[in-house]
PDB file of N, CA and C in Angstrom:
ATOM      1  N   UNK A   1       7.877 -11.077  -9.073  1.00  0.00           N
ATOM      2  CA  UNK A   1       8.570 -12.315  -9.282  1.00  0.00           C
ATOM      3  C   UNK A   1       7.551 -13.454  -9.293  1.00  0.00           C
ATOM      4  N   UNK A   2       7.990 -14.080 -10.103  1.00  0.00           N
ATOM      5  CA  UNK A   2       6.857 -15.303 -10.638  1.00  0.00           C
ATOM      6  C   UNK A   2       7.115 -16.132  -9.047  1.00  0.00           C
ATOM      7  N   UNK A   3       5.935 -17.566  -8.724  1.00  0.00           N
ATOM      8  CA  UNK A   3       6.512 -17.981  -7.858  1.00  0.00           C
ATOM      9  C   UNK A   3       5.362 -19.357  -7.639  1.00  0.00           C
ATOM     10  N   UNK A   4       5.708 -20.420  -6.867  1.00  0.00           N
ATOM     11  CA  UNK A   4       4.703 -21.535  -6.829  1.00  0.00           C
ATOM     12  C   UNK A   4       3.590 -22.202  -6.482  1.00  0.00           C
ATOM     13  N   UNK A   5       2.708 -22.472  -6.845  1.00  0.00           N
ATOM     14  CA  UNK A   5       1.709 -22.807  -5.482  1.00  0.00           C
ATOM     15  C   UNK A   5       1.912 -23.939  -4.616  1.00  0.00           C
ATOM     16  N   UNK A   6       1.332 -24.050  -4.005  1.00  0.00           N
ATOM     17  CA  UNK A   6       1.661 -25.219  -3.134  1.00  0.00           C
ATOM     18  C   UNK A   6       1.145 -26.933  -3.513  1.00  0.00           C
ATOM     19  N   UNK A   7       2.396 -27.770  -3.771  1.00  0.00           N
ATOM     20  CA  UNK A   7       1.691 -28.876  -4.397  1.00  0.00           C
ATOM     21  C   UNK A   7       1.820 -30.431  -3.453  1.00  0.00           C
ATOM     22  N   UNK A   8       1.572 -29.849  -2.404  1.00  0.00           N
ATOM     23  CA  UNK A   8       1.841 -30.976  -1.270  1.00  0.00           C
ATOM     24  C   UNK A   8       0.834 -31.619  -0.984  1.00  0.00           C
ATOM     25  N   UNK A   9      -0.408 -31.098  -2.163  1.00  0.00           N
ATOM     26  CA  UNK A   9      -1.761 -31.620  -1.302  1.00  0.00           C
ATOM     27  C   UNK A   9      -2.649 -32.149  -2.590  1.00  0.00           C
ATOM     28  N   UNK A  10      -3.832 -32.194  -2.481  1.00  0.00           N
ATOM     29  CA  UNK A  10      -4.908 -32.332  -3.855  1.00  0.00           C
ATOM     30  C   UNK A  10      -4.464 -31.757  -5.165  1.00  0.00           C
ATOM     31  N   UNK A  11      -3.910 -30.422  -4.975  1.00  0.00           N
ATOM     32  CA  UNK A  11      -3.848 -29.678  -6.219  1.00  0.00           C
ATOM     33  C   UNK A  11      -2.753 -29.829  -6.835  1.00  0.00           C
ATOM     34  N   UNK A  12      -1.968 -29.945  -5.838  1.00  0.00           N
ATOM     35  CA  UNK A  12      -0.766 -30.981  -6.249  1.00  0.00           C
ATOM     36  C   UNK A  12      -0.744 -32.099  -7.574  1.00  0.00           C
ATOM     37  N   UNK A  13      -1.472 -32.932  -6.691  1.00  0.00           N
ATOM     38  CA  UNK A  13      -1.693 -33.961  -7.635  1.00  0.00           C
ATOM     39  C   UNK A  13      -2.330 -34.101  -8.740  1.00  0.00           C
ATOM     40  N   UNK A  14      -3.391 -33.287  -8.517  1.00  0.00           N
ATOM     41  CA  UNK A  14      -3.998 -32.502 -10.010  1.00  0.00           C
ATOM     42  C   UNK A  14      -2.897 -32.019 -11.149  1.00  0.00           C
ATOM     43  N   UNK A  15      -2.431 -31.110 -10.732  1.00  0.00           N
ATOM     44  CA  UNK A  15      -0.891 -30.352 -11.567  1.00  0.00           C
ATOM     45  C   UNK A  15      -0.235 -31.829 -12.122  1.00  0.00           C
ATOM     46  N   UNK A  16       0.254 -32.466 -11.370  1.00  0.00           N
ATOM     47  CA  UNK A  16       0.711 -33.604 -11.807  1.00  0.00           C
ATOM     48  C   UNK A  16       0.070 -34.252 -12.945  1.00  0.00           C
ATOM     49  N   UNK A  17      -0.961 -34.901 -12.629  1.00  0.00           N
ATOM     50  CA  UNK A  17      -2.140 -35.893 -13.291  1.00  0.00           C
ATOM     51  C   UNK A  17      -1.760 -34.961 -14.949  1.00  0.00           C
ATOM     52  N   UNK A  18      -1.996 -33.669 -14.946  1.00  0.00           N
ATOM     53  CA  UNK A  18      -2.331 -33.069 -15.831  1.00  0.00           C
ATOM     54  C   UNK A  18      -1.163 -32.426 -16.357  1.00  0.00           C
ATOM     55  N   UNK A  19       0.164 -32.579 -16.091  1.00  0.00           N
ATOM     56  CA  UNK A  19       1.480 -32.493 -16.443  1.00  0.00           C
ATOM     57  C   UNK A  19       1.316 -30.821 -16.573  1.00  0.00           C
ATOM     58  N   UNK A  20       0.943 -30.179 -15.754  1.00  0.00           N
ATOM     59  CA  UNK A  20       1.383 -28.856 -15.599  1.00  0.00           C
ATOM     60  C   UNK A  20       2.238 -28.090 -14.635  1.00  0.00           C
ATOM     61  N   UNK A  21       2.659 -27.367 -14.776  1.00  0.00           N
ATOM     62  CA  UNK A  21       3.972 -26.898 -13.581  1.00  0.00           C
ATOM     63  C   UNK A  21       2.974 -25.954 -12.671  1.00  0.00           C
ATOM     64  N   UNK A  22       3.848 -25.706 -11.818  1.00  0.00           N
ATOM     65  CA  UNK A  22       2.940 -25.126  -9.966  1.00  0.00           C
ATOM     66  C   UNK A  22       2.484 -23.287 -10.147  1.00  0.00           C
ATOM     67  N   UNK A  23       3.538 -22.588 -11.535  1.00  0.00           N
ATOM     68  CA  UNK A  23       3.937 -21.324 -10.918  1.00  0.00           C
ATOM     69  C   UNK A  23       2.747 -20.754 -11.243  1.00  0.00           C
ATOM     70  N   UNK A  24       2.838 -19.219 -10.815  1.00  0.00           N
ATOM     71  CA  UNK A  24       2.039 -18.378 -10.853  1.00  0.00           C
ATOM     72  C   UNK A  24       2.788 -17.144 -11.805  1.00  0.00           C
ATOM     73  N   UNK A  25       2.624 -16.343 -12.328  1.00  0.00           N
ATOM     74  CA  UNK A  25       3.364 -15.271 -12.948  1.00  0.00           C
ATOM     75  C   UNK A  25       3.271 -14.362 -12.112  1.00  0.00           C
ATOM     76  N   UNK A  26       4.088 -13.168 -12.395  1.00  0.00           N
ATOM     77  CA  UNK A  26       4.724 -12.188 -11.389  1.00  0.00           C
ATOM     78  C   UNK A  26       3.449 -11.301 -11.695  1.00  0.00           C
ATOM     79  N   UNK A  27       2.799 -10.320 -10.124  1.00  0.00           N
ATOM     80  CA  UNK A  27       1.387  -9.894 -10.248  1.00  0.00           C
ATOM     81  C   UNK A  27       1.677  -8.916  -8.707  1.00  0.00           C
ATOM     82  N   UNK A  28       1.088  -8.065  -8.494  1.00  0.00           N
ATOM     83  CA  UNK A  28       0.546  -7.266  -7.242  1.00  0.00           C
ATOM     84  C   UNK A  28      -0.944  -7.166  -7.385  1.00  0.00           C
ATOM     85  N   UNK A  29      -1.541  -7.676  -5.840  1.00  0.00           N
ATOM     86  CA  UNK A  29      -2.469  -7.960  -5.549  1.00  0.00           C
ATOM     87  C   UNK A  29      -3.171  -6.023  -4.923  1.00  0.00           C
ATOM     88  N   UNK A  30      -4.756  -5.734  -5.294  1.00  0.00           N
ATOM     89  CA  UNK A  30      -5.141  -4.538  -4.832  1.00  0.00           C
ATOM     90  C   UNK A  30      -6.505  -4.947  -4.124  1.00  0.00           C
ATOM     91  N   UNK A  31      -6.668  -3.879  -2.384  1.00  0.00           N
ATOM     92  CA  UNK A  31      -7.859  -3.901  -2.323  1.00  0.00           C
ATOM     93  C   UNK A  31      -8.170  -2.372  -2.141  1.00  0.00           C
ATOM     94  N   UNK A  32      -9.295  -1.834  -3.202  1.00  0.00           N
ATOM     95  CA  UNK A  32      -9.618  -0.513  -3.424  1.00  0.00           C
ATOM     96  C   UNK A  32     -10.986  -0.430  -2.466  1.00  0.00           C
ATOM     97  N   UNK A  33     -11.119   0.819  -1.787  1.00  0.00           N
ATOM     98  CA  UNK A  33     -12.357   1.093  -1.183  1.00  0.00           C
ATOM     99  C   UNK A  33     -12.376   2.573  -0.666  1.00  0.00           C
ATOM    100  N   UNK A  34     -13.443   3.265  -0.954  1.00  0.00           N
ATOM    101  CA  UNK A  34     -14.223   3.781  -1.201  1.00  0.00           C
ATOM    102  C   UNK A  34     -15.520   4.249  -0.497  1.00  0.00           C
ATOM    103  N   UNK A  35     -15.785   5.211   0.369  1.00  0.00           N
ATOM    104  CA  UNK A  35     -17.007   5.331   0.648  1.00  0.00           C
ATOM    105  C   UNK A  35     -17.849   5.339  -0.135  1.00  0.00           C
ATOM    106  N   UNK A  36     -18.895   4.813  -0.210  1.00  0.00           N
ATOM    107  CA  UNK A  36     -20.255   5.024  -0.701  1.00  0.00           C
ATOM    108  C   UNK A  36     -20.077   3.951  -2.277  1.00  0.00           C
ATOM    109  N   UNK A  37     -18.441   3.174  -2.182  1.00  0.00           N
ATOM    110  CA  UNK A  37     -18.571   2.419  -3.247  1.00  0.00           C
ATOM    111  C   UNK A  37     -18.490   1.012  -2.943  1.00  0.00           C
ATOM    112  N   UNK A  38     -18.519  -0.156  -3.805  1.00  0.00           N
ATOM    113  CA  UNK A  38     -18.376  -1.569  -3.658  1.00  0.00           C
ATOM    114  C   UNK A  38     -16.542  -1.570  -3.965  1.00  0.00           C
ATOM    115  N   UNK A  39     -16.826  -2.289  -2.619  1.00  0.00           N
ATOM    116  CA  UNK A  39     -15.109  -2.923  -2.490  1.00  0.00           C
ATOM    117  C   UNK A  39     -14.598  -3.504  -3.522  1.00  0.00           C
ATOM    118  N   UNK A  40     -13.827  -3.548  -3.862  1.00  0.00           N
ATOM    119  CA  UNK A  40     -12.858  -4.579  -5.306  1.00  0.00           C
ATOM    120  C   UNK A  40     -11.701  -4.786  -4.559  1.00  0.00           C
ATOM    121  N   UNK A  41     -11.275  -6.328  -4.919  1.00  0.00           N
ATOM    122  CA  UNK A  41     -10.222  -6.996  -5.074  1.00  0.00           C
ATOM    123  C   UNK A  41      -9.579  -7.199  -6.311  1.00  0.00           C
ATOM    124  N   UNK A  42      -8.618  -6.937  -6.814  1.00  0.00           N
ATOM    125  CA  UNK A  42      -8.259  -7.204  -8.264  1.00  0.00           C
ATOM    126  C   UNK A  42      -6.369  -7.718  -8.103  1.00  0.00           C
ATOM    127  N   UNK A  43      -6.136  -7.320  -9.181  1.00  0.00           N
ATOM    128  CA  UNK A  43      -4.369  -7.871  -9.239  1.00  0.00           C
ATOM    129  C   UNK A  43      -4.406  -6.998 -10.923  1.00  0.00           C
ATOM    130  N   UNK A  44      -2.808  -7.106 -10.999  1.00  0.00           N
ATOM    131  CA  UNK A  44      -2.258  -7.151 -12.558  1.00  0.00           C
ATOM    132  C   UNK A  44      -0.883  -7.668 -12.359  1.00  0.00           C
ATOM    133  N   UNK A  45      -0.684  -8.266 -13.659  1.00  0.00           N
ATOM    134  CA  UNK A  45       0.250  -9.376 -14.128  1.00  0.00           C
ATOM    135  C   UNK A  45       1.201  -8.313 -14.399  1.00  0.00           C
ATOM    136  N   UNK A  46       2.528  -8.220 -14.342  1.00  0.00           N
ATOM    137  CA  UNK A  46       3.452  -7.515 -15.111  1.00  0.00           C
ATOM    138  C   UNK A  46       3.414  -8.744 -16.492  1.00  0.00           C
ATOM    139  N   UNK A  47       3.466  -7.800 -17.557  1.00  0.00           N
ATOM    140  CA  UNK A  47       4.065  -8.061 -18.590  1.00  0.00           C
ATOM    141  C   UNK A  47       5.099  -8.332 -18.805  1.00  0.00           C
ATOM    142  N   UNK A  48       5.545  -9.370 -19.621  1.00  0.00           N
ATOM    143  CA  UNK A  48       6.927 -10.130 -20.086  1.00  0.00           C
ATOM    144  C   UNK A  48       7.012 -11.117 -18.923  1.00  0.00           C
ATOM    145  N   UNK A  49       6.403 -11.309 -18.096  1.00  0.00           N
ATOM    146  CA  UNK A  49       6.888 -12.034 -16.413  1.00  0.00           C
ATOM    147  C   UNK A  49       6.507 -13.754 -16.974  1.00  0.00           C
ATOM    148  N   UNK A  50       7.665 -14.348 -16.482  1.00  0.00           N
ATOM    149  CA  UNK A  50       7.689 -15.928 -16.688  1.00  0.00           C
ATOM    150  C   UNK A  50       6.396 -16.127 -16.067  1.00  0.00           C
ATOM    151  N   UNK A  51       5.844 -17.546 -17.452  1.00  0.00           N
ATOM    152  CA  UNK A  51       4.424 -17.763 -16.726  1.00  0.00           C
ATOM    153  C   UNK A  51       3.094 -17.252 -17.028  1.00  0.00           C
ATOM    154  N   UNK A  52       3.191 -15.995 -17.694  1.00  0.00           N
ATOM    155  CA  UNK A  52       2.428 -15.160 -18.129  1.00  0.00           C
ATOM    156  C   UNK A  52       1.062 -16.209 -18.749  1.00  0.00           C
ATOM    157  N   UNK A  53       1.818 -17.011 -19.571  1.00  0.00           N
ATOM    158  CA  UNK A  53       1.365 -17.720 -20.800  1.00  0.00           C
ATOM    159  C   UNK A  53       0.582 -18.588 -20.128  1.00  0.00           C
ATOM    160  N   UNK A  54       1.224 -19.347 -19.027  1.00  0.00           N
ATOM    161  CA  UNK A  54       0.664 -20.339 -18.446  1.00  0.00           C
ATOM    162  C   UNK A  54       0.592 -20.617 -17.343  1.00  0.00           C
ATOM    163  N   UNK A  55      -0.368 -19.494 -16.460  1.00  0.00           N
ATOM    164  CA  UNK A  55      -0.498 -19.533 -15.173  1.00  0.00           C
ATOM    165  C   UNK A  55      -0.912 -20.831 -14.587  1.00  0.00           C
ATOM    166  N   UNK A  56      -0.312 -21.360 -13.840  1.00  0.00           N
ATOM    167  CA  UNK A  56      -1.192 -22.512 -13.220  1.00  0.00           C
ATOM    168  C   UNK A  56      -2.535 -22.128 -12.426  1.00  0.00           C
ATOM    169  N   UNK A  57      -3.230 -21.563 -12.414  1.00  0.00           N
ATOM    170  CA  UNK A  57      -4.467 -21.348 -11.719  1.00  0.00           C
ATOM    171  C   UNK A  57      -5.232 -20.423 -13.148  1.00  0.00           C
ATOM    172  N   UNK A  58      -4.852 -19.803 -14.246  1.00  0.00           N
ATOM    173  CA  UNK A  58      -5.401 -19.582 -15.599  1.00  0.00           C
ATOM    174  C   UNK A  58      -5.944 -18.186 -15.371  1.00  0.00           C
ATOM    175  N   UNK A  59      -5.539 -17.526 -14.141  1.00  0.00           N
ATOM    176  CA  UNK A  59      -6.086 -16.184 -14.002  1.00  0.00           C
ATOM    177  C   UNK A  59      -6.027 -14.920 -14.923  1.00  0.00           C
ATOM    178  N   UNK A  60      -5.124 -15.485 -16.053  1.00  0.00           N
ATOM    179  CA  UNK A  60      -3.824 -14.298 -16.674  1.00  0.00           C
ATOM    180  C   UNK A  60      -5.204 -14.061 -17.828  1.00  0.00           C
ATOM    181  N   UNK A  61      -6.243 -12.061 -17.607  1.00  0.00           N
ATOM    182  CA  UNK A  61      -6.447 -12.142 -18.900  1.00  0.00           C
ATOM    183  C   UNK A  61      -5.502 -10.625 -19.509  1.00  0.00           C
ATOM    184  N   UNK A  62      -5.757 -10.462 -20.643  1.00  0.00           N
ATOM    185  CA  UNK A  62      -4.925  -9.924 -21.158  1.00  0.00           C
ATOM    186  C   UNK A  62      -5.418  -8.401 -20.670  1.00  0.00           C
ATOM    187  N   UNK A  63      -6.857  -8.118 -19.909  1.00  0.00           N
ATOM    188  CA  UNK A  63      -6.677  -6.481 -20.093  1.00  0.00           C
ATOM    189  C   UNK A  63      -6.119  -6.299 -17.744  1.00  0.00           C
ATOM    190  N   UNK A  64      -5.962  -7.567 -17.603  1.00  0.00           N
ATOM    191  CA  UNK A  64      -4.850  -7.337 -16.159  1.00  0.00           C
ATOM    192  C   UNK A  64      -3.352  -7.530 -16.430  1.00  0.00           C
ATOM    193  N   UNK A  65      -3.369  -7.489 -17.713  1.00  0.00           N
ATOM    194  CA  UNK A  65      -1.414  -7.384 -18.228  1.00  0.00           C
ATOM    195  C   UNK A  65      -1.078  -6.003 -18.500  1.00  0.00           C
ATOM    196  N   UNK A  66      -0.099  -5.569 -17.132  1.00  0.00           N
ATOM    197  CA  UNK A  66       0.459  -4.216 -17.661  1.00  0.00           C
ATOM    198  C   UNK A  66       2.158  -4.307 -17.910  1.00  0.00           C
ATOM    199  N   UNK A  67       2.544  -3.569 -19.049  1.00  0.00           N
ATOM    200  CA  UNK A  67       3.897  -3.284 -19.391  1.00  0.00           C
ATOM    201  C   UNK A  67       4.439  -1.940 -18.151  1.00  0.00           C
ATOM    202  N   UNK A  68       5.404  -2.218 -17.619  1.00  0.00           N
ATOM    203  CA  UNK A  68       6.178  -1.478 -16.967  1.00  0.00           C
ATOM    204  C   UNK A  68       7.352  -0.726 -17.510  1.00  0.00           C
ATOM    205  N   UNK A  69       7.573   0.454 -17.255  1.00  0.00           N
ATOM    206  CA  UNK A  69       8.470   0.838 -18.049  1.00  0.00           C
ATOM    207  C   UNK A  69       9.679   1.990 -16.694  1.00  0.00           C
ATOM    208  N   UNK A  70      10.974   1.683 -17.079  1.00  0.00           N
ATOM    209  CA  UNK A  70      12.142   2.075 -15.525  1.00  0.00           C
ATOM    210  C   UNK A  70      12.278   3.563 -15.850  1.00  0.00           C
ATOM    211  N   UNK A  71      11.927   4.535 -15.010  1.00  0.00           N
ATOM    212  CA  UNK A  71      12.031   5.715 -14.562  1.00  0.00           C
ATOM    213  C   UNK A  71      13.376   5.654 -14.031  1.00  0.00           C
ATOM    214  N   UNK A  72      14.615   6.722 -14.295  1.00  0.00           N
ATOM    215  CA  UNK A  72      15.476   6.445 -13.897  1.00  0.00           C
ATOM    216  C   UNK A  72      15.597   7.958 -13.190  1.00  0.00           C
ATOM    217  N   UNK A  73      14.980   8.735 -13.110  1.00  0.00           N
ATOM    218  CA  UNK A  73      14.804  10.353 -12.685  1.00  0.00           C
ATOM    219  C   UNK A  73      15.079  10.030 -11.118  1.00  0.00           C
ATOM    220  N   UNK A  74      15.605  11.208 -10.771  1.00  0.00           N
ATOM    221  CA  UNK A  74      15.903  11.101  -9.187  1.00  0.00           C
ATOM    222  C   UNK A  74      14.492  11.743  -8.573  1.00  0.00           C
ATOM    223  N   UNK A  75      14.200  13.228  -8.916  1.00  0.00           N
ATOM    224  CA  UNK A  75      13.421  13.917  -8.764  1.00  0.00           C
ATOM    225  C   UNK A  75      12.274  13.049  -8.437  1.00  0.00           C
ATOM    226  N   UNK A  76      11.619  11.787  -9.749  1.00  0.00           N
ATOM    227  CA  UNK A  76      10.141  11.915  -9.475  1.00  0.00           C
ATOM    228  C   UNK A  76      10.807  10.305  -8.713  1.00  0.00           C
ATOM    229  N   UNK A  77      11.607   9.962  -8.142  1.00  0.00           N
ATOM    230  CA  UNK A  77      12.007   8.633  -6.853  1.00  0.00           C
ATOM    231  C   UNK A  77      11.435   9.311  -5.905  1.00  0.00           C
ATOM    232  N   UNK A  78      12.422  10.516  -5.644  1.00  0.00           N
ATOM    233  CA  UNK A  78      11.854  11.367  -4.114  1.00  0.00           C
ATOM    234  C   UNK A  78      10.339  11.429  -4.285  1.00  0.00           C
ATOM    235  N   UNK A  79       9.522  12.197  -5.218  1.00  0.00           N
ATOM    236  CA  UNK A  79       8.673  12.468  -5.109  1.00  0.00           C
ATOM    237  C   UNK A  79       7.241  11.163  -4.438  1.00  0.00           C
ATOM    238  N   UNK A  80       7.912   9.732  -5.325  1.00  0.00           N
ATOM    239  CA  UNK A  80       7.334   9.332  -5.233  1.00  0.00           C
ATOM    240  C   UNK A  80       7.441   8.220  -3.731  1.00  0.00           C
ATOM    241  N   UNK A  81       8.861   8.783  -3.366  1.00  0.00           N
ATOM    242  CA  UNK A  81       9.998   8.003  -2.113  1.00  0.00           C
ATOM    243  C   UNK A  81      10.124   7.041  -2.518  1.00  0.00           C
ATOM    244  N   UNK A  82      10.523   6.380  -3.637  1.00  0.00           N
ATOM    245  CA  UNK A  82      11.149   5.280  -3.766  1.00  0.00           C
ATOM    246  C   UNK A  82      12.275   5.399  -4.047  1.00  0.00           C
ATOM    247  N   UNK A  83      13.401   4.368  -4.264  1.00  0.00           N
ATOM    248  CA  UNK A  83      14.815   4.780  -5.426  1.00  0.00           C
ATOM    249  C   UNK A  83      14.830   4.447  -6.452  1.00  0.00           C
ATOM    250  N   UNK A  84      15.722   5.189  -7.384  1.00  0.00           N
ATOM    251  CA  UNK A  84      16.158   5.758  -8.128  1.00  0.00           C
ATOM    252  C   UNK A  84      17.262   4.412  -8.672  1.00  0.00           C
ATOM    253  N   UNK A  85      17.173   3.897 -10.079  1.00  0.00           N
ATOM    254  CA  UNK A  85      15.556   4.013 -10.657  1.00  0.00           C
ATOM    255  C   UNK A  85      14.455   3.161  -9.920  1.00  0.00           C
ATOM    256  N   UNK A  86      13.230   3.151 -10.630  1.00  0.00           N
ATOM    257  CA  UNK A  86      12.337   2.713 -10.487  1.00  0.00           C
ATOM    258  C   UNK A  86      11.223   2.393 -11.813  1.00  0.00           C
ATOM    259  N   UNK A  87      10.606   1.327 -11.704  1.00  0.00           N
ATOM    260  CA  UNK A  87       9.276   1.146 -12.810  1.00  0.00           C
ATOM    261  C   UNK A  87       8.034   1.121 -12.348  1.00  0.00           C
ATOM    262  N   UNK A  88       7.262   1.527 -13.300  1.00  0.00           N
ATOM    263  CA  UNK A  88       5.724   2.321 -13.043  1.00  0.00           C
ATOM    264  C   UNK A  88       5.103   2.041 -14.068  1.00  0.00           C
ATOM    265  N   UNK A  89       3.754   1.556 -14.017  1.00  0.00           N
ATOM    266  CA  UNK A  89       2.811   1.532 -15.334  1.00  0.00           C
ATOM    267  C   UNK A  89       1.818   2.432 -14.573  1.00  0.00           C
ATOM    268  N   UNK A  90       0.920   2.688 -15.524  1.00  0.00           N
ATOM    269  CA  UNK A  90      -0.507   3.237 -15.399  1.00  0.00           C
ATOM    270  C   UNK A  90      -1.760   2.226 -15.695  1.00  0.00           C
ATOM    271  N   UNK A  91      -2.619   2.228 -14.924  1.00  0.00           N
ATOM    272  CA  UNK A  91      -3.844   1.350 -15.077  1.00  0.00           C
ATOM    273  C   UNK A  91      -5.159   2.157 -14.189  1.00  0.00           C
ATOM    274  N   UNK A  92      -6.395   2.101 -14.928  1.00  0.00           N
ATOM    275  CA  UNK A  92      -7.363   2.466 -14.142  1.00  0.00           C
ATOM    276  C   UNK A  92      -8.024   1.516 -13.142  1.00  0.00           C
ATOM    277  N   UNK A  93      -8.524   1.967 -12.184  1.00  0.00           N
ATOM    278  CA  UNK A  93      -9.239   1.057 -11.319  1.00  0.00           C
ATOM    279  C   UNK A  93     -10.646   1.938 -11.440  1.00  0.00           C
ATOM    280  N   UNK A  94     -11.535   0.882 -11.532  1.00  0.00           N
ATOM    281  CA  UNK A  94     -13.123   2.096 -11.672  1.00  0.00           C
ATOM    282  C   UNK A  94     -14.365   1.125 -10.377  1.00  0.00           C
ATOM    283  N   UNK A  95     -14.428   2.158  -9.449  1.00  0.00           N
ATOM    284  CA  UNK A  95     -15.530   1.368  -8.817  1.00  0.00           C
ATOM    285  C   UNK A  95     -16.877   1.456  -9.005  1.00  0.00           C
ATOM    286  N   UNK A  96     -18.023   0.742  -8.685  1.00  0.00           N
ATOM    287  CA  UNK A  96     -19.234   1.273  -8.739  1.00  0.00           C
ATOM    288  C   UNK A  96     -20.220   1.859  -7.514  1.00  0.00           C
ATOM    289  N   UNK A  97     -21.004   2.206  -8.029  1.00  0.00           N
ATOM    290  CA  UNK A  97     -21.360   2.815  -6.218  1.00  0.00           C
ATOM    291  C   UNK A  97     -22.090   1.688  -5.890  1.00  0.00           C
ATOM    292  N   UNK A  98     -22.128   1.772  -4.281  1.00  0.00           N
ATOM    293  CA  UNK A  98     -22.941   0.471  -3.732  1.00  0.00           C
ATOM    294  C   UNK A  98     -24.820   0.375  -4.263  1.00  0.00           C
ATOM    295  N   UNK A  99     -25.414  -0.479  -4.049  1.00  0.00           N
ATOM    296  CA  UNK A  99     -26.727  -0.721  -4.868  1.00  0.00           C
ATOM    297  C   UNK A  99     -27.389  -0.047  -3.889  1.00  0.00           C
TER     298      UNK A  99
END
């Protein structure tokens, strides 16, 4: 779910000055780690999500946009313990090893 930043302060008024709105587009945040690799922080945007276009902070590029698509199977809910239905994309995460 898309949602706002906070405009009670500097950035606020920035957004303003510059007639742009607060939101953020709808995203899950990842931290991947790895022995023997470098930590990553990353995110991806769901696709179609209000905002997409015009993140207020401009984070949105197009290869962290994934399309989701609703699994309505009971079988792979359990499997995966969620309910039934549910949506799932696929995306790689690739780390590197530490230097």
């Amino acid at each position: 779910m898309h949602y706002p930043i906070p405009t009670d302060g500097p950035v606020g008024e920035l957004l303003r000055a510059a007639g742009r709105h607060p939101y953020r587009p709808a995203h899950i945040h990842f931290l991947v780690a790895a022995p023997g690799y470098r930590e990553l922080t990353t995110h991806i945007f769901i696709g179609g999500s209000d905002y997409i276009d015009s993140d207020a902070v401009f984070a949105v590029k197009g290869s962290l946009v994934k399309d989701f698509t609703e699994n309505p199977d009971p079988e792979d809910a359990a499997r995966y313990r969620v309910q039934s239905p549910f949506r799932h994309s696929r995306f790689d995460i690739v780390l590197h090893p530490e230097s």
